[in-house]
N, C-alpha and C. Protein backbone atom coordinates (compact mmCIF):
# COMPACT_ATOMS: atom_id res chain seq x y z
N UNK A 1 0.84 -1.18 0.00
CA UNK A 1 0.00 0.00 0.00
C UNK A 1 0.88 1.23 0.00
N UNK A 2 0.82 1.94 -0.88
CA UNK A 2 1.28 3.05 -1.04
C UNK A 2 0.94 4.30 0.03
N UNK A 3 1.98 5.16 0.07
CA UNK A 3 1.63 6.08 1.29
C UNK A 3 1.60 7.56 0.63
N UNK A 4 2.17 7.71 -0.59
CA UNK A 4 1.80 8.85 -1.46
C UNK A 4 0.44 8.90 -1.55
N UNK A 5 0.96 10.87 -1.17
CA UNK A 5 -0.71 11.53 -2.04
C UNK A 5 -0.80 11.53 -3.40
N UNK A 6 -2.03 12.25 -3.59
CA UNK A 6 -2.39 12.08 -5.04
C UNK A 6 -1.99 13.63 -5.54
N UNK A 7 -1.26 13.13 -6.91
CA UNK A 7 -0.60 14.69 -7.51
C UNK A 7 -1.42 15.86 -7.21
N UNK A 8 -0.96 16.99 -6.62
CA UNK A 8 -2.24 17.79 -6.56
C UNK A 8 -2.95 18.46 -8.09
N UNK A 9 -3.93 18.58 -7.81
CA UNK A 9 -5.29 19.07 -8.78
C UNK A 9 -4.72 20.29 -9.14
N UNK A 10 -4.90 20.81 -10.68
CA UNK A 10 -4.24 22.25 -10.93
C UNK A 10 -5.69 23.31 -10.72
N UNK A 11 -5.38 23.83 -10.09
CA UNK A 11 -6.29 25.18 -9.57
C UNK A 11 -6.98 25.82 -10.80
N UNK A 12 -7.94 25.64 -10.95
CA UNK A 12 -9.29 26.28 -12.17
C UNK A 12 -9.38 27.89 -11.86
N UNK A 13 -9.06 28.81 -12.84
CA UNK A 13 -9.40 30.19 -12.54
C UNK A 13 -11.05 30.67 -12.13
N UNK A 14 -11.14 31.32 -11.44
CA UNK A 14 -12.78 31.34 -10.70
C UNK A 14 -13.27 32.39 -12.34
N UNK A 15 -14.18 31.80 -12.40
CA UNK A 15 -14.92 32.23 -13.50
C UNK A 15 -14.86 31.46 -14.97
N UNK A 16 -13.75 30.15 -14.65
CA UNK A 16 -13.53 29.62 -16.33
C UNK A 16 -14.21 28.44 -16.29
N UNK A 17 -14.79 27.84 -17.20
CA UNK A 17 -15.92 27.34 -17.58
C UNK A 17 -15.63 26.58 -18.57
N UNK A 18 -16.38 25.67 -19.18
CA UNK A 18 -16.09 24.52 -20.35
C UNK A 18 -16.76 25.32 -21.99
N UNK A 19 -16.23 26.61 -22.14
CA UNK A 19 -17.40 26.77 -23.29
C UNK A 19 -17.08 26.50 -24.37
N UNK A 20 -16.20 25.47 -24.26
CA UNK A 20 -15.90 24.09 -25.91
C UNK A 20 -17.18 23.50 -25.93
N UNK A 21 -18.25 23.52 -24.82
CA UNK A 21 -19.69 22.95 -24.90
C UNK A 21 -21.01 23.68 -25.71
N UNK A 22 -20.11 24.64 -26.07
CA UNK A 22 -21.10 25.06 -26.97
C UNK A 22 -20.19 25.52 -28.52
N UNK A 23 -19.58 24.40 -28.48
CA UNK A 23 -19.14 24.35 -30.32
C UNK A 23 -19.88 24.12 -31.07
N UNK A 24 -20.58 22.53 -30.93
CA UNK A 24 -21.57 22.14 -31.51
C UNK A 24 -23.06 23.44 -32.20
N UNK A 25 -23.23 23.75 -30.81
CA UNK A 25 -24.44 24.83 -31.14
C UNK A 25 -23.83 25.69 -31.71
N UNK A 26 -22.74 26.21 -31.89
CA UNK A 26 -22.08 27.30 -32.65
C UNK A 26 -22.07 26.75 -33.97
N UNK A 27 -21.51 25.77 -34.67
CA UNK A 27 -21.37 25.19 -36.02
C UNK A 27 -23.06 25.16 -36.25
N UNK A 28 -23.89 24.93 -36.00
CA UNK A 28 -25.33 24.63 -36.25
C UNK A 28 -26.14 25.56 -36.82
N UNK A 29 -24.95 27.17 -36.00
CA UNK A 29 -25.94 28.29 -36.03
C UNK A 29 -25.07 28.65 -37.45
N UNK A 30 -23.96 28.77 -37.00
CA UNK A 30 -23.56 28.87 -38.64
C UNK A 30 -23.99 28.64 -40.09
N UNK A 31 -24.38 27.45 -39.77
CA UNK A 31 -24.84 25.80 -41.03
C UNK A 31 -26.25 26.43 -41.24
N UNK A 32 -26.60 27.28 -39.93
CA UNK A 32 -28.40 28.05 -40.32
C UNK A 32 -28.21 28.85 -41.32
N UNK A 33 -26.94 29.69 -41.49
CA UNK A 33 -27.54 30.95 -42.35
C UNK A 33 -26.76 30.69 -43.19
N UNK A 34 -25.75 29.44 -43.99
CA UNK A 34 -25.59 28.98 -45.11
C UNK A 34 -24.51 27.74 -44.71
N UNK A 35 -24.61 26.91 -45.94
CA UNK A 35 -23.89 25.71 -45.98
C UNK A 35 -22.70 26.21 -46.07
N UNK A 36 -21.65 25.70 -44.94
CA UNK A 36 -20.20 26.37 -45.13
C UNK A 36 -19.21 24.96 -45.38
N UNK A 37 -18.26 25.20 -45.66
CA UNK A 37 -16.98 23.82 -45.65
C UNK A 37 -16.62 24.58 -44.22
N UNK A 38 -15.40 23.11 -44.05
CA UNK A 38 -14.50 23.56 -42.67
C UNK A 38 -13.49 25.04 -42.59
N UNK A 39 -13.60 25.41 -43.02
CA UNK A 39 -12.56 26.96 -42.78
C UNK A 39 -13.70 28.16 -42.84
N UNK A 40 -14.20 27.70 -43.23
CA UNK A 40 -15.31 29.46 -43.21
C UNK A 40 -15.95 29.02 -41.77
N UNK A 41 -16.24 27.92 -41.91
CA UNK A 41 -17.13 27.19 -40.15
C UNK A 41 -16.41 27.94 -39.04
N UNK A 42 -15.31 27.62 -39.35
CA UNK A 42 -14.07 28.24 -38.00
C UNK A 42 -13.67 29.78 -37.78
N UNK A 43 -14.06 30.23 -39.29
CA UNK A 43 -14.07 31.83 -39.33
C UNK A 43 -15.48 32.07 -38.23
N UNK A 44 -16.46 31.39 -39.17
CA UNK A 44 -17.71 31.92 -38.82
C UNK A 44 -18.12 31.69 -36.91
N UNK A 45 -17.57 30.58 -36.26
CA UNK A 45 -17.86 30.61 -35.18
C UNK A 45 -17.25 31.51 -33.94
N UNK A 46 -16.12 32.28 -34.32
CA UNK A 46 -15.61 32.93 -33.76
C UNK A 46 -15.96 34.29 -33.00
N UNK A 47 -16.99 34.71 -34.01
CA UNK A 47 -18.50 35.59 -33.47
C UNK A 47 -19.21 35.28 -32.02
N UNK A 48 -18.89 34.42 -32.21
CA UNK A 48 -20.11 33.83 -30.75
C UNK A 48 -19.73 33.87 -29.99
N UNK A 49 -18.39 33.87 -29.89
CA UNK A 49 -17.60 34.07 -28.44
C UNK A 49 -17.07 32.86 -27.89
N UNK A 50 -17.08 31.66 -28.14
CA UNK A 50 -16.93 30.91 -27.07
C UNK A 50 -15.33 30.20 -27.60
N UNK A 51 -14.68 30.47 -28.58
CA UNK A 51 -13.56 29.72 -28.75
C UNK A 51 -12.76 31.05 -28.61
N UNK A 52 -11.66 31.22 -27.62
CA UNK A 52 -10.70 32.32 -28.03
C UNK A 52 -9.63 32.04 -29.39
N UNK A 53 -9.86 33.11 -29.57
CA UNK A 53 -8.71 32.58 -31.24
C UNK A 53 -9.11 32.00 -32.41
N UNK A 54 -8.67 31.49 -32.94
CA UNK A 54 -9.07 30.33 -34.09
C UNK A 54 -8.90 29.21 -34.01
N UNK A 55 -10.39 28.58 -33.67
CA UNK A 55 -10.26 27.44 -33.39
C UNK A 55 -9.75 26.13 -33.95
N UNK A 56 -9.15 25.50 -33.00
CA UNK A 56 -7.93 24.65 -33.66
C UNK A 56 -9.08 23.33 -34.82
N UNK A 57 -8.73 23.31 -35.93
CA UNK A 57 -9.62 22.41 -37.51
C UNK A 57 -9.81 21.59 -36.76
N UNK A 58 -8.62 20.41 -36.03
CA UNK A 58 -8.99 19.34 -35.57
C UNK A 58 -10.37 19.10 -34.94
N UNK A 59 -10.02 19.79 -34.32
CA UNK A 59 -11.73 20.21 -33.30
C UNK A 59 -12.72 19.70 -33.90
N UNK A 60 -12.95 21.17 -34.91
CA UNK A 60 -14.07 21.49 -35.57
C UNK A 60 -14.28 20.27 -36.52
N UNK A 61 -13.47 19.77 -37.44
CA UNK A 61 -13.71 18.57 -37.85
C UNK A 61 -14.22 17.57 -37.45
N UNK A 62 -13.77 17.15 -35.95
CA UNK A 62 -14.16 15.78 -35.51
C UNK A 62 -15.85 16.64 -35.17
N UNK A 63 -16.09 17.30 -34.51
CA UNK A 63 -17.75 18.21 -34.59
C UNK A 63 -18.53 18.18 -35.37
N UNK A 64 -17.52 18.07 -36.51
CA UNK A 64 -18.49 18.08 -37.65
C UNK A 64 -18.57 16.89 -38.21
N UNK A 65 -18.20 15.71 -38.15
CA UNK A 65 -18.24 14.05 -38.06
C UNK A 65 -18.96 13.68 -37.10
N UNK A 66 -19.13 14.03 -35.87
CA UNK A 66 -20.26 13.73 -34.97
C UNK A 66 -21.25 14.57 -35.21
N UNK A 67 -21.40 15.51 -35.41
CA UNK A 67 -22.70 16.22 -36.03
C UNK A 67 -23.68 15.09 -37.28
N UNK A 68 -22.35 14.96 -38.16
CA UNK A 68 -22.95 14.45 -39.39
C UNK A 68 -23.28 12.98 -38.87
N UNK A 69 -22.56 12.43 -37.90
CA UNK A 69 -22.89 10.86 -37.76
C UNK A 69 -24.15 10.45 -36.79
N UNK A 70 -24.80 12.32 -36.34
CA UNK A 70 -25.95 12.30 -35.23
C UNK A 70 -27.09 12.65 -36.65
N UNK A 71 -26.45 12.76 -37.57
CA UNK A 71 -28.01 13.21 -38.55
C UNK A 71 -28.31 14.79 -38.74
N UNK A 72 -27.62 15.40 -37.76
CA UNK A 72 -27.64 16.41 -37.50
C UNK A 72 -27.49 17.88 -38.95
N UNK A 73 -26.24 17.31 -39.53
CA UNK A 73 -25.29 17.58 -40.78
C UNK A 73 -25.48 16.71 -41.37
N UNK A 74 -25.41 17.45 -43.02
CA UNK A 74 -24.92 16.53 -44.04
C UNK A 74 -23.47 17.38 -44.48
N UNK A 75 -23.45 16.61 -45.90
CA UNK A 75 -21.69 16.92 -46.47
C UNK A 75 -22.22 16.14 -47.72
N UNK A 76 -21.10 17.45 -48.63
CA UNK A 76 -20.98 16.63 -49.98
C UNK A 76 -19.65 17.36 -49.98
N UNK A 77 -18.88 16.57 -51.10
CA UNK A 77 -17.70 17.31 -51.89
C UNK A 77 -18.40 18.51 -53.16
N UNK A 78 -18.06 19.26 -52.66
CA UNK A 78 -17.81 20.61 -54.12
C UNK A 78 -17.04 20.75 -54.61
N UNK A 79 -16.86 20.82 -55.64
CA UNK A 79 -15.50 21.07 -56.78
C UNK A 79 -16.04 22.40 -57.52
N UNK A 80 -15.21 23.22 -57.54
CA UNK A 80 -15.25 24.72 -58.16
C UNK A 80 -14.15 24.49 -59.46
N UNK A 81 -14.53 25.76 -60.03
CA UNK A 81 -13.53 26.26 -61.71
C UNK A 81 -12.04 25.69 -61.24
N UNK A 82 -11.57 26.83 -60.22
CA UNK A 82 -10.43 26.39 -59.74
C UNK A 82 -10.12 26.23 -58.17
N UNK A 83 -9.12 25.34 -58.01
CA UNK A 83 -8.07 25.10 -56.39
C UNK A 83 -9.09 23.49 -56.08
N UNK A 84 -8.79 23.37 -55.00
CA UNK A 84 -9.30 21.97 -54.62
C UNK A 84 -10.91 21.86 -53.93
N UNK A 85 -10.98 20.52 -54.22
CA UNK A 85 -12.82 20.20 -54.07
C UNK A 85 -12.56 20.65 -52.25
N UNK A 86 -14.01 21.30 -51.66
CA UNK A 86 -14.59 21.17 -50.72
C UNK A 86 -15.37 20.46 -50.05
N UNK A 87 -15.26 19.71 -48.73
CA UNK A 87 -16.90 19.37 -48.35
C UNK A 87 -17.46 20.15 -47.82
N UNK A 88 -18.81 20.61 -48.35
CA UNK A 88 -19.42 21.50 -47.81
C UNK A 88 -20.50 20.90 -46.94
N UNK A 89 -20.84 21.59 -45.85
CA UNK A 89 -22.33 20.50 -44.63
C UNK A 89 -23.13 21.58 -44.90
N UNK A 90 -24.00 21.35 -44.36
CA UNK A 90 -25.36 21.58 -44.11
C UNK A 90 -26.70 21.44 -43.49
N UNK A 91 -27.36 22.49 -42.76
CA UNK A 91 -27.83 21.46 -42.00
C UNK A 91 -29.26 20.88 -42.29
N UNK A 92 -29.70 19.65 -41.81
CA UNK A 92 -30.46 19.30 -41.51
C UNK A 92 -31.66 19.34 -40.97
N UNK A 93 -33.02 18.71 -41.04
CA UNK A 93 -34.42 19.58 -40.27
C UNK A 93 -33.83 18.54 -38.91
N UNK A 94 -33.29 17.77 -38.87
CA UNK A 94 -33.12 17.28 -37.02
C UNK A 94 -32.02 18.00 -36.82
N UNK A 95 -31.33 19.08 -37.29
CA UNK A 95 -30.06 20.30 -36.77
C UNK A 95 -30.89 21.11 -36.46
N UNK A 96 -31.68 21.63 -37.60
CA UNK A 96 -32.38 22.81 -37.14
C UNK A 96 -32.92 22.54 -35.84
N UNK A 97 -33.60 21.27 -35.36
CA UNK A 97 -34.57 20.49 -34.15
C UNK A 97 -33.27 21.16 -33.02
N UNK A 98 -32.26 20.77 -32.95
CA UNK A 98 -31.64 20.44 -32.30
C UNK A 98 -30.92 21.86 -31.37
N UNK A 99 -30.36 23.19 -32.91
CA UNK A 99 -30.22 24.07 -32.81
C UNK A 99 -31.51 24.71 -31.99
N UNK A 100 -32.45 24.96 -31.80
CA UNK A 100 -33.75 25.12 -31.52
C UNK A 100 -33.90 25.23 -29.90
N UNK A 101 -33.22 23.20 -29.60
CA UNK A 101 -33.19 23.03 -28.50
C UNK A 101 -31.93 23.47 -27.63
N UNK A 102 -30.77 23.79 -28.28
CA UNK A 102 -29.69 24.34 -27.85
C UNK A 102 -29.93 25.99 -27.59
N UNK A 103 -30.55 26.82 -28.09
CA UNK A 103 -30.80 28.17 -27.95
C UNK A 103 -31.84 28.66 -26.93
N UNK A 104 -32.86 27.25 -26.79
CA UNK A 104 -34.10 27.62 -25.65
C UNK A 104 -32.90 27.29 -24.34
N UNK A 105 -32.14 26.37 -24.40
CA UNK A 105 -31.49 26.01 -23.14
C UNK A 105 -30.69 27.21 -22.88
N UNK A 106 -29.88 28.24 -24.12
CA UNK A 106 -28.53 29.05 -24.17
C UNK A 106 -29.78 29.67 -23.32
N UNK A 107 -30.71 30.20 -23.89
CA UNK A 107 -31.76 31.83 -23.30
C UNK A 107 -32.18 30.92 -21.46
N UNK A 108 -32.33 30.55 -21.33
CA UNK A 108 -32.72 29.74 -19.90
C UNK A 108 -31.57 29.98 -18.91
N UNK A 109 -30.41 29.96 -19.26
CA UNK A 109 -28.90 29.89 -18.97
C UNK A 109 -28.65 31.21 -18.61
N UNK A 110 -29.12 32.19 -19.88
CA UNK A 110 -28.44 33.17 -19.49
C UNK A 110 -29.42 34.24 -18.57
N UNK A 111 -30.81 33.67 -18.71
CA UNK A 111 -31.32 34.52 -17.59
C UNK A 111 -30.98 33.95 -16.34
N UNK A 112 -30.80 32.81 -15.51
CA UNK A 112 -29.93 32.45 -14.62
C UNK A 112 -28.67 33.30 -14.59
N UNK A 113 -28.07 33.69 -15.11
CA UNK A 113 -26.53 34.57 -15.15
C UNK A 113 -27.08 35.82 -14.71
N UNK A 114 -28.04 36.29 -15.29
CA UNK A 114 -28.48 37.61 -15.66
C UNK A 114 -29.24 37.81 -13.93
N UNK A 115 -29.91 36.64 -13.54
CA UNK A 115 -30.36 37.10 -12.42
C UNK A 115 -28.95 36.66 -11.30
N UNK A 116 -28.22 36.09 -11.46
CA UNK A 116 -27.33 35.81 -10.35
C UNK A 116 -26.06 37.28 -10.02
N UNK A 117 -26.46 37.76 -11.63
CA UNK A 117 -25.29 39.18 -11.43
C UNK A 117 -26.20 40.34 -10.87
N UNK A 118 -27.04 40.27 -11.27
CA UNK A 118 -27.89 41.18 -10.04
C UNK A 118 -28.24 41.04 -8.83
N UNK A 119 -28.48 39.44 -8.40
CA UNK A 119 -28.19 39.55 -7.06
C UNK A 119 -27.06 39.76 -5.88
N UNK A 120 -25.92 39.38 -6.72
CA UNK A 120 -24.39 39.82 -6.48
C UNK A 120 -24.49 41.39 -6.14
N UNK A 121 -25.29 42.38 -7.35
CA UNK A 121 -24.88 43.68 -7.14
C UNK A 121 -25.91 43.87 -5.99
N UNK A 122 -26.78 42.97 -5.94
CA UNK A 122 -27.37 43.91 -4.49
C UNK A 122 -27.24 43.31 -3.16
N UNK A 123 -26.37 42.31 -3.12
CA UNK A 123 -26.50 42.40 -2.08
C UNK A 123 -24.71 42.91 -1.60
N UNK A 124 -24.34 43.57 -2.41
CA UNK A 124 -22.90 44.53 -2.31
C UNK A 124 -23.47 45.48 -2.29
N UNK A 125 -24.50 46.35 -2.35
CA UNK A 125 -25.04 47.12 -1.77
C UNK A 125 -25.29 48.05 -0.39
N UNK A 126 -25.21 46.53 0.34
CA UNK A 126 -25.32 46.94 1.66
C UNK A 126 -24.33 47.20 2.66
């Protein structure tokens, strides 16, 4: 039996959060207002706030293989005049379903935030 502790836990900054959990709903909302390939996807989600930077393809790729393997997305290859074929996705009426259900949950979420920062300011008030 071992008498070592366990490595300690690296300390989480107070306020940081998992919001790689809302990639998915980010690519969806994208895929709403036109069929994109993978590089405009990664332009386009960057709006939303939740990836700092540019988000790393790998990512967004495997997202968009589980998207497409939930029904969610489709994909075809495009081939243009010139440079190399694209797959372009698109979404789906069970994305749209889904997007739908991801945005009633985002608005639910953020009035929870919305009322927890006001109760913060008042009761610093006193």
């Amino acid at each position: 039996m071992s008498t070592q502790s366990p490595p300690p836990r690296r300390k989480r900054q107070a306020g940081s959060g998992k919001s790689e959990r809302y990639i998915q709903p980010s690519i969806l909302m994208g895929l709403r207002r036109k069929p994109s390939y993978g590089y405009e996807i990664i332009q386009t989600i960057q709006e939303f706030g939740f990836v700092e930077g540019q988000a790393p393809p790998g990512m967004i790729y495997r997202h968009l293989r589980d998207l497409e393997a939930a029904g969610l997305v489709t994909s075809a290859w495009k081939t243009e005049d010139t440079g190399p074929a694209k797959r372009v996705y698109e979404l789906t009426p069970e994305g749209q379903k889904a997007l739908a259900l991801w945005a009633d949950y985002m608005g639910q979420q953020a009035q929870k935030l919305i009322n927890f920062i006001k109760a913060y300011r008042k009761a610093g008030k006193r």
